[in-house]
Protein backbone atom coordinates (compact mmCIF):
# COMPACT_ATOMS: atom_id res chain seq x y z
CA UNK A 1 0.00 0.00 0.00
CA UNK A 2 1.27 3.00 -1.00
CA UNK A 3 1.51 5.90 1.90
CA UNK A 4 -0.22 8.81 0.84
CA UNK A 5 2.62 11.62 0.09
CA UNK A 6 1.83 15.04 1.56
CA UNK A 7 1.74 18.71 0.04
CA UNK A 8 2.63 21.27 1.07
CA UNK A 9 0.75 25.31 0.85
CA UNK A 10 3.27 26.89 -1.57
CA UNK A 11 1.91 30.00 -0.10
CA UNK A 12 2.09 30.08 3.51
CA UNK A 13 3.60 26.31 4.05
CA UNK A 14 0.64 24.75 6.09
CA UNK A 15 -0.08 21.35 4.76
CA UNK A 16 -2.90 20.54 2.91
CA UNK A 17 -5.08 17.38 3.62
CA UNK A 18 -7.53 17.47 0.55
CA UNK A 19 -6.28 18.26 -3.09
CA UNK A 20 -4.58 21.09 -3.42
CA UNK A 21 -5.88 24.12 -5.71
CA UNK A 22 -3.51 25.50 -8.47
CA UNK A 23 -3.98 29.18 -8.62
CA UNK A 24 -1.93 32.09 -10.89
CA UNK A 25 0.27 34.19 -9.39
CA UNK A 26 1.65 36.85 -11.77
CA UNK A 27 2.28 33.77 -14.17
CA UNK A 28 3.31 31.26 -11.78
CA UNK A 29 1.16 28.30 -10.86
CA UNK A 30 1.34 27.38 -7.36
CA UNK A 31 -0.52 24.97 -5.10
CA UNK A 32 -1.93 26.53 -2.40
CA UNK A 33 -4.63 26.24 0.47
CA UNK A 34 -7.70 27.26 0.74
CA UNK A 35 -7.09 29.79 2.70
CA UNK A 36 -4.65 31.57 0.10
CA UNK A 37 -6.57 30.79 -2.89
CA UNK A 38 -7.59 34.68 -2.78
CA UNK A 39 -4.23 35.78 -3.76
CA UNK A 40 -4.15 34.55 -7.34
CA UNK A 41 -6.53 33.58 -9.91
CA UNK A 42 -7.54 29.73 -10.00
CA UNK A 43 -6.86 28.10 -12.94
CA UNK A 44 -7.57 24.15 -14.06
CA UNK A 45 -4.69 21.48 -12.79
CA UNK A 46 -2.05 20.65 -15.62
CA UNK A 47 -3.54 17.65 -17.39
CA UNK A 48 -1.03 14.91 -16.74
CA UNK A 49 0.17 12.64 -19.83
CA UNK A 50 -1.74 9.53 -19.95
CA UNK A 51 0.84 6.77 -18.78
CA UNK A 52 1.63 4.28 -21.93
CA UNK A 53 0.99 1.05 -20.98
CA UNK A 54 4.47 -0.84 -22.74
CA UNK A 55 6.92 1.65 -22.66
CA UNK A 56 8.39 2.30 -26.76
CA UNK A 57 12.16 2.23 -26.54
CA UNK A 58 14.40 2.88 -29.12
CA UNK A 59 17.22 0.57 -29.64
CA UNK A 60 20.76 2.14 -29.55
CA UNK A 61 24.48 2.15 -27.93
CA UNK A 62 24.51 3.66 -24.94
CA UNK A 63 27.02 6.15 -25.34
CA UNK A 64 28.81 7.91 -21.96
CA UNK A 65 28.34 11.65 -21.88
CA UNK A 66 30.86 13.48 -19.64
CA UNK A 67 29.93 16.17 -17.58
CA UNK A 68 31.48 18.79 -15.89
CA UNK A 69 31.05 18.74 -12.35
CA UNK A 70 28.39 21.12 -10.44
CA UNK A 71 30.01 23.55 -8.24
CA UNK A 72 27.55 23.86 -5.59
CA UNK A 73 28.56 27.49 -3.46
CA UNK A 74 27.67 27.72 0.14
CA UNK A 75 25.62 30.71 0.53
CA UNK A 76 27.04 33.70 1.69
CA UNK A 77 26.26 34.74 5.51
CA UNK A 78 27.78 38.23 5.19
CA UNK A 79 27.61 40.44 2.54
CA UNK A 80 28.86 44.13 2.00
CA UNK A 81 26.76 47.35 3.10
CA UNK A 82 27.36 51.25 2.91
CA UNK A 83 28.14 52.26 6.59
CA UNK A 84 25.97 54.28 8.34
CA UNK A 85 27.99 57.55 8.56
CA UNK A 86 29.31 57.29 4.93
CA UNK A 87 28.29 61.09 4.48
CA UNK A 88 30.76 62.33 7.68
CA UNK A 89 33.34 59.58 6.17
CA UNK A 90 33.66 61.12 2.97
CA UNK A 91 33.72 64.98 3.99
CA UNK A 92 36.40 64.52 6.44
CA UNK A 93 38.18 62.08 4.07
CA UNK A 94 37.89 65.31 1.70
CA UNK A 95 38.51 67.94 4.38
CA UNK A 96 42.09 66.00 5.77
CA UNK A 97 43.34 65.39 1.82
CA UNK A 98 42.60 69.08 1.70
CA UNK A 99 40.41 69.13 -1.21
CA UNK A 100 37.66 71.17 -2.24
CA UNK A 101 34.47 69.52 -3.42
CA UNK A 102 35.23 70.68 -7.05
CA UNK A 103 38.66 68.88 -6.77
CA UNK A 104 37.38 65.96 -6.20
CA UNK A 105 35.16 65.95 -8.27
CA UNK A 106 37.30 65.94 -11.09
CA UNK A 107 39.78 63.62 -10.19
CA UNK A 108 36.79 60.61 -9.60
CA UNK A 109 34.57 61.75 -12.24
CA UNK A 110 31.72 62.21 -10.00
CA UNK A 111 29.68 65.44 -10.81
CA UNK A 112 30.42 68.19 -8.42
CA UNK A 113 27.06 68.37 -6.61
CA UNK A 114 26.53 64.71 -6.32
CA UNK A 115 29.58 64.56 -4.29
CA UNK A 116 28.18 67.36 -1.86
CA UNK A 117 24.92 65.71 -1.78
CA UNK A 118 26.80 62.42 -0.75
CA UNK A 119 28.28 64.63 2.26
CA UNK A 120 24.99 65.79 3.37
CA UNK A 121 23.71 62.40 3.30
CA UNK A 122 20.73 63.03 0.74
CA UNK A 123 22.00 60.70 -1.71
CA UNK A 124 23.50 57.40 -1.51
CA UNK A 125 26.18 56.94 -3.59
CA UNK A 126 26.44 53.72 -5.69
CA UNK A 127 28.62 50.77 -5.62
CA UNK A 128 30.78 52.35 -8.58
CA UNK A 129 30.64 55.93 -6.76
CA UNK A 130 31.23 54.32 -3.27
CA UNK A 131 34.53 52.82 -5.33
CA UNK A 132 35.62 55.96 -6.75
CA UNK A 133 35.84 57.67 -3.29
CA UNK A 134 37.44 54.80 -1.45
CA UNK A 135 39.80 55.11 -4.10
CA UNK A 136 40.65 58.16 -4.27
CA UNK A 137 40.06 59.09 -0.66
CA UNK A 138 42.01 56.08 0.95
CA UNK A 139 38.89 55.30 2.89
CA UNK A 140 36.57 52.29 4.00
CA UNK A 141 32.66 52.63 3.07
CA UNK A 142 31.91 49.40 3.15
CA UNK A 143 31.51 46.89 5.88
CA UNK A 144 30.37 43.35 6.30
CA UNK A 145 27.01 43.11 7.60
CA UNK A 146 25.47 39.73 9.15
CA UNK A 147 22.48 37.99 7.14
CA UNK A 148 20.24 36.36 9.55
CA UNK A 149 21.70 32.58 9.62
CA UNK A 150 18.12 31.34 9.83
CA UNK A 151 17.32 32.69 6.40
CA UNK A 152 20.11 30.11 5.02
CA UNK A 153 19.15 27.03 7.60
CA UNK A 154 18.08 23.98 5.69
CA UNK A 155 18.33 21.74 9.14
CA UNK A 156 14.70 22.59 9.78
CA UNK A 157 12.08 21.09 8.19
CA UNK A 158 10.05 23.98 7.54
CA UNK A 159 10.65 25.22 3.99
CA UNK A 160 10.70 28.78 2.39
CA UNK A 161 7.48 29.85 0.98
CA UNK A 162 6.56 33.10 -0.90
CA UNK A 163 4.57 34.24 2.29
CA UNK A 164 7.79 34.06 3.77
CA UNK A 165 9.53 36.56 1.57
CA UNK A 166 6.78 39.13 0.45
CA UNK A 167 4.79 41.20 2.46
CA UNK A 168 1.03 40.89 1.83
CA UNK A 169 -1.06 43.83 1.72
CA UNK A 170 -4.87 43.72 2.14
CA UNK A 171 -7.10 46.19 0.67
């Protein structure tokens, strides 16, 4: 007797006892409760190929097709993030390589008051601008940050779901 295999909300992760309804979300079908069969629209279950009663196979030589092997990488648990202060950084960085704000301009390539709204802190700068200035600057605006390790754990035997990465709103 074959044990009955369980599924699985691809929505919110509860499990679903009865069949599961295939609904559209923004061209992806998922099987989902019945509780989040709201947030798409419900479409018919894939028809499944009718299963051939001999299988047809087709006589050949097996031939031996070499692979390269998958490099699996471990996800990352830091990653790199402007600093907080990165305004105050930069205008002292300026201020002790006594340059003006036009100066430095020039030498990165940055326009002139981009680089003074950087210094305020009413723009962040981008990951090519944030190089620019470390460069030229001799500076640090980066810094590891920490990703939450449970975001990465695969020990548990709850799964990832879309409920668990986007944030519903309700009209």
């Amino acid at each position: 007797m074959k044990k009955k295999q369980t599924i699985e909300c691809e929505f919110c992760g509860k499990t679903i006892y009865n069949e599961p309804i295939v609904i559209k979300v923004e061209g992806a079908l998922l099987n989902v409760c019945t509780a989040c069969r709201q947030f798409g629209k419900e479409v018919e279950r894939p028809k499944q190929p009718a299963a051939r009663a001999t299988p047809v196979r087709k006589k050949s030589t097996p031939q031996k097709v070499r692979t390269a092997p998958r490099k699996f990488s471990k996800p990352q648990k830091t990653q790199k993030s402007l600093v907080d202060n990165y305004a105050e950084i930069v205008r002292n960085a300026r201020n002790r390589k006594k340059l003006t704000q036009m100066q430095l301009a020039k030498q990165t390539g940055i326009s002139h008051s981009l680089i003074a709204s950087i210094e305020t802190g009413k723009i962040t700068p981008t990951d090519s601008d944030v190089k620019k200035l470390e460069r030229e600057l001799s500076i640090s605006l980066m810094e590891d940050s920490e990703i939450d390790p449970e975001f990465f754990s695969t020990s548990g035997s709850k799964k990832t779901t879309i409920g668990d990465i986007i944030n519903i709103e309700r009209r």
